[in-house]
Structure formats: structure tokens, C-alpha cells
C-alpha atoms as a PDB file:
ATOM      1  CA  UNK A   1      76.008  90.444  91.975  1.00  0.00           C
ATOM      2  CA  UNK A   2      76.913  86.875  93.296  1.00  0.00           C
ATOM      3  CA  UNK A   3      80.341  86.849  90.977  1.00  0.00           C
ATOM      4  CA  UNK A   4      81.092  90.547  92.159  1.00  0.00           C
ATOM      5  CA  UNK A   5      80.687  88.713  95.935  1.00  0.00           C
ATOM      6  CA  UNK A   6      82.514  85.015  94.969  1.00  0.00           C
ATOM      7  CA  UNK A   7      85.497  86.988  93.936  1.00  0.00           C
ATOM      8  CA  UNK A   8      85.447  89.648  97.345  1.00  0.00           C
ATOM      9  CA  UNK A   9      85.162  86.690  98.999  1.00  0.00           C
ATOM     10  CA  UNK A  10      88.121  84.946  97.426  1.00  0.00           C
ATOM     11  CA  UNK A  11      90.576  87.877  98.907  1.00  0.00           C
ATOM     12  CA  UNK A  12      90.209  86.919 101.956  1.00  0.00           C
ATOM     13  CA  UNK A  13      93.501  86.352 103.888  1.00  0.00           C
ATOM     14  CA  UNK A  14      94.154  83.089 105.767  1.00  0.00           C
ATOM     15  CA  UNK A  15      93.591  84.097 109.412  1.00  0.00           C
ATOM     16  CA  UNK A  16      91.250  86.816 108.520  1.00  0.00           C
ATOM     17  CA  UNK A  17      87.462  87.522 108.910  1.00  0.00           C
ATOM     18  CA  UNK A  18      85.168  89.945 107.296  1.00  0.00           C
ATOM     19  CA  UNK A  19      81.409  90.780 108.157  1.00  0.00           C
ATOM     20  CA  UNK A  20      78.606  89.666 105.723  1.00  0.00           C
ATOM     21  CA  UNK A  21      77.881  93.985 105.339  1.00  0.00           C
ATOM     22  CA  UNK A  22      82.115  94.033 104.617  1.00  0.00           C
ATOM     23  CA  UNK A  23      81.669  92.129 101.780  1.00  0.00           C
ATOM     24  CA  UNK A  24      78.574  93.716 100.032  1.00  0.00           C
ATOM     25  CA  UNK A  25      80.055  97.033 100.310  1.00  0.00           C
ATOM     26  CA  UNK A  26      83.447  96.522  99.236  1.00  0.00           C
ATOM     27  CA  UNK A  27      81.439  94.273  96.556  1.00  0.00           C
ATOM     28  CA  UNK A  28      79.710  97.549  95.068  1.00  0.00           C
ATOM     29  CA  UNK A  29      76.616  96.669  97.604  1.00  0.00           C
ATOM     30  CA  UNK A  30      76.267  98.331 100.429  1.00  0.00           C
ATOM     31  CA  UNK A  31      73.358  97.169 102.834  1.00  0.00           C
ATOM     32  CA  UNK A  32      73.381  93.972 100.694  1.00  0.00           C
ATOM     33  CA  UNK A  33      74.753  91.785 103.757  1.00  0.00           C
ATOM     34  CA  UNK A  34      71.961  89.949 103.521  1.00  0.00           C
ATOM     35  CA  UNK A  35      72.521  88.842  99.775  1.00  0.00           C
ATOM     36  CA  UNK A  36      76.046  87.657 100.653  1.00  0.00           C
ATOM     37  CA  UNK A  37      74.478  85.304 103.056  1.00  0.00           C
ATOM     38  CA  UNK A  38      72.212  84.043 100.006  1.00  0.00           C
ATOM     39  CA  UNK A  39      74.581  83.891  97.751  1.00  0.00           C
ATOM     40  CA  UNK A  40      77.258  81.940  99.489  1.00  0.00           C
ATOM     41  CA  UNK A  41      74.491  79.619 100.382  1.00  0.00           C
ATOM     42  CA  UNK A  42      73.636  79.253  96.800  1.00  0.00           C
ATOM     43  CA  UNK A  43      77.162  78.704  95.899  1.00  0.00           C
ATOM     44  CA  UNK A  44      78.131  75.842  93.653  1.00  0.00           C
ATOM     45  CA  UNK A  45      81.646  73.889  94.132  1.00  0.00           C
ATOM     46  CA  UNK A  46      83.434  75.358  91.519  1.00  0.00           C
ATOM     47  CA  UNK A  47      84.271  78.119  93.361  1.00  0.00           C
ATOM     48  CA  UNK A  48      86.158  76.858  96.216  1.00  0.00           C
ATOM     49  CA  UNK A  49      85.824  79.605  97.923  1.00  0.00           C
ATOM     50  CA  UNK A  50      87.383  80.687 102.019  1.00  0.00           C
ATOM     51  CA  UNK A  51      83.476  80.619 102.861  1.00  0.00           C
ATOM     52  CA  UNK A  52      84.184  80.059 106.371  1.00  0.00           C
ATOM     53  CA  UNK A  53      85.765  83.368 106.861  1.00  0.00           C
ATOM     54  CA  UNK A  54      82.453  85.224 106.665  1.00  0.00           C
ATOM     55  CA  UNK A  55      81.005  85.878 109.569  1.00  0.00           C
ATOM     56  CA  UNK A  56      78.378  88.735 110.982  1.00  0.00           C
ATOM     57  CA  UNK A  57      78.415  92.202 112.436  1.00  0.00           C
ATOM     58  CA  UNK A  58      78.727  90.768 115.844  1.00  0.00           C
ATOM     59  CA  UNK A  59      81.913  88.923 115.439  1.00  0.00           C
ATOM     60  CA  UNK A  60      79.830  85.192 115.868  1.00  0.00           C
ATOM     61  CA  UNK A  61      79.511  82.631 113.057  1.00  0.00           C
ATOM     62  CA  UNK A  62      75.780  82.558 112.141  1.00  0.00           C
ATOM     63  CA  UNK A  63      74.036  79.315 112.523  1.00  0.00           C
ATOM     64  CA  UNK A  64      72.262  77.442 109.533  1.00  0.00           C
ATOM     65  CA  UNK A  65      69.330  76.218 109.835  1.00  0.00           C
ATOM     66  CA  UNK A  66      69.167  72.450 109.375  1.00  0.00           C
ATOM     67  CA  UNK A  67      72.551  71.109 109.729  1.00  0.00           C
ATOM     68  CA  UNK A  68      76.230  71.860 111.324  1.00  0.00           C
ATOM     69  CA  UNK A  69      78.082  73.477 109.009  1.00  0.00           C
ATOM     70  CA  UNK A  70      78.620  76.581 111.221  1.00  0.00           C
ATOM     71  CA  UNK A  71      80.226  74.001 114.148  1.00  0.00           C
ATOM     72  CA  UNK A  72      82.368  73.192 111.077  1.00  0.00           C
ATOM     73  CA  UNK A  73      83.277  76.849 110.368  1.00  0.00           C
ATOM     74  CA  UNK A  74      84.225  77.479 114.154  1.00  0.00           C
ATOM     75  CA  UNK A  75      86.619  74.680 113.643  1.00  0.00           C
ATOM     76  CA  UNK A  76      88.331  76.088 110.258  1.00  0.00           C
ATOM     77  CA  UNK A  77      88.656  79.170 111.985  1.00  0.00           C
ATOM     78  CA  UNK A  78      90.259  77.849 115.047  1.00  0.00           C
ATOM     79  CA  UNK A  79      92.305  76.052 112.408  1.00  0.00           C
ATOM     80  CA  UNK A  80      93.472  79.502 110.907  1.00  0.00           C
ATOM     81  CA  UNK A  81      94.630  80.581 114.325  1.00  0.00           C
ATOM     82  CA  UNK A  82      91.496  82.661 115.068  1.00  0.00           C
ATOM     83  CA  UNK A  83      90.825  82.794 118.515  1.00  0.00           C
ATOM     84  CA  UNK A  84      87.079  82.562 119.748  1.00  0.00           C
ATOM     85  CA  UNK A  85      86.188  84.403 123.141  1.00  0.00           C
ATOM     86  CA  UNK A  86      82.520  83.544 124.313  1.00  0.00           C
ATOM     87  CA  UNK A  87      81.513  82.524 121.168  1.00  0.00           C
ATOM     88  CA  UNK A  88      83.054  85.467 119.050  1.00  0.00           C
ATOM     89  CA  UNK A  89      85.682  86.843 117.404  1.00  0.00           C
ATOM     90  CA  UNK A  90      87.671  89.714 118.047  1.00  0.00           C
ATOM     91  CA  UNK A  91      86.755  92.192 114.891  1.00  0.00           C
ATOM     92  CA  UNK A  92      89.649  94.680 115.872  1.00  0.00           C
ATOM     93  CA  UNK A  93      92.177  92.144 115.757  1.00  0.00           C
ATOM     94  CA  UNK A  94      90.961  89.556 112.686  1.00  0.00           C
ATOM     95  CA  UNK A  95      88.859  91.630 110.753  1.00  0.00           C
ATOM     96  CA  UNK A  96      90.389  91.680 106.753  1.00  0.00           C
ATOM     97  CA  UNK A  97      91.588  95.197 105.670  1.00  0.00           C
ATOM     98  CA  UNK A  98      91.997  95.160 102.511  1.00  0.00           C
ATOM     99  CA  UNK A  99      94.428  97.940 102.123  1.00  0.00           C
ATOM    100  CA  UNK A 100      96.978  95.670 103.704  1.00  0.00           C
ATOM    101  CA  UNK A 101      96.364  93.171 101.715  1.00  0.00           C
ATOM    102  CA  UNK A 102      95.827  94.567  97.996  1.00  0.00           C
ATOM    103  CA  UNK A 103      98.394  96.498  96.195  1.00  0.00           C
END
């Protein structure tokens, strides 16, 4: 299951977001969105994956418990050109599709 995620994960556009439940579904695993989060917590090096462009249902980067690393991911984003309106993300506008993407 945690491949089948790494490598959903990996598709993501630059300047694109999907939701935690985005990724377990198109993963095989719908109502898994919780396993994503695990799993990308869990997540060795090696994969060098766009991490930071996983974010929840609401359109907010979650925060971790016991350190920063979601002030870091607000900054990648920014980076990316992803524009942050009280704290979240417009889903209609940055949200991946990956029809538009994938051929």
C-alpha cells in the first residue's frame, strides 16, 4: 500500500495540490486518507518525494505534532506559486487532476 501511495504521490505536478483522501483513492484506497498521512510520515529518503503537496480535505496544510515541518510546507508551496488565503488553499484552482496531467 505505501509504494502504491509513494508513486501517486510522485505525479504530482509542480504548482499542484491533492487531498490526503485524493491520493488513497486514486492509489486503489479509497477512505484510506488516513494511511497516506502514515505513510508519508513513515517515509524514508530514498524516495524524494513532492511530500509537501499533500494537503487535507479542507484545503490547509495539517500540522505535525512536535516540530515545524508544516511552516516549512507553507513555504514550498508559496514557492510553487500556490497562493494561501486565510490559511488555505484554493482546491478549485490548485487541486491535481490527473487527467490533465497523464496521457
Amino acid at each position: 500500500m505505501r509504494r502504491t501511495f509513494y508513486e501517486t504521490v510522485a505525479r504530482i505536478p509542480y504548482g499542484k495540490v491533492a487531498t490526503y483522501g485524493q491520493i488513497a483513492t486514486l492509489a486503489g484506497y479509497p477512505g484510506r486518507a488516513r494511511q497516506v498521512g502514515y505513510a508519508l510520515a513513515g517515509m524514508s529518503e530514498e524516495w524524494d518525494l513532492p511530500w509537501h503537496r499533500i494537503i487535507n480535505a479542507q484545503g490547509k496544510v495539517s500540522p505535525r505534532t512536535g516540530n515545524k515541518f508544516h511552516l516549512f510546507q507553507y513555504e514550498l508551496l508559496a514557492g510553487e506559486g500556490i497562493a494561501f488565503v486565510n490559511n488555505s488553499i484554493d482546491l478549485n484552482i490548485y487541486r491535481w487532476d490527473p487527467g490533465e496531467t497523464d496521457e
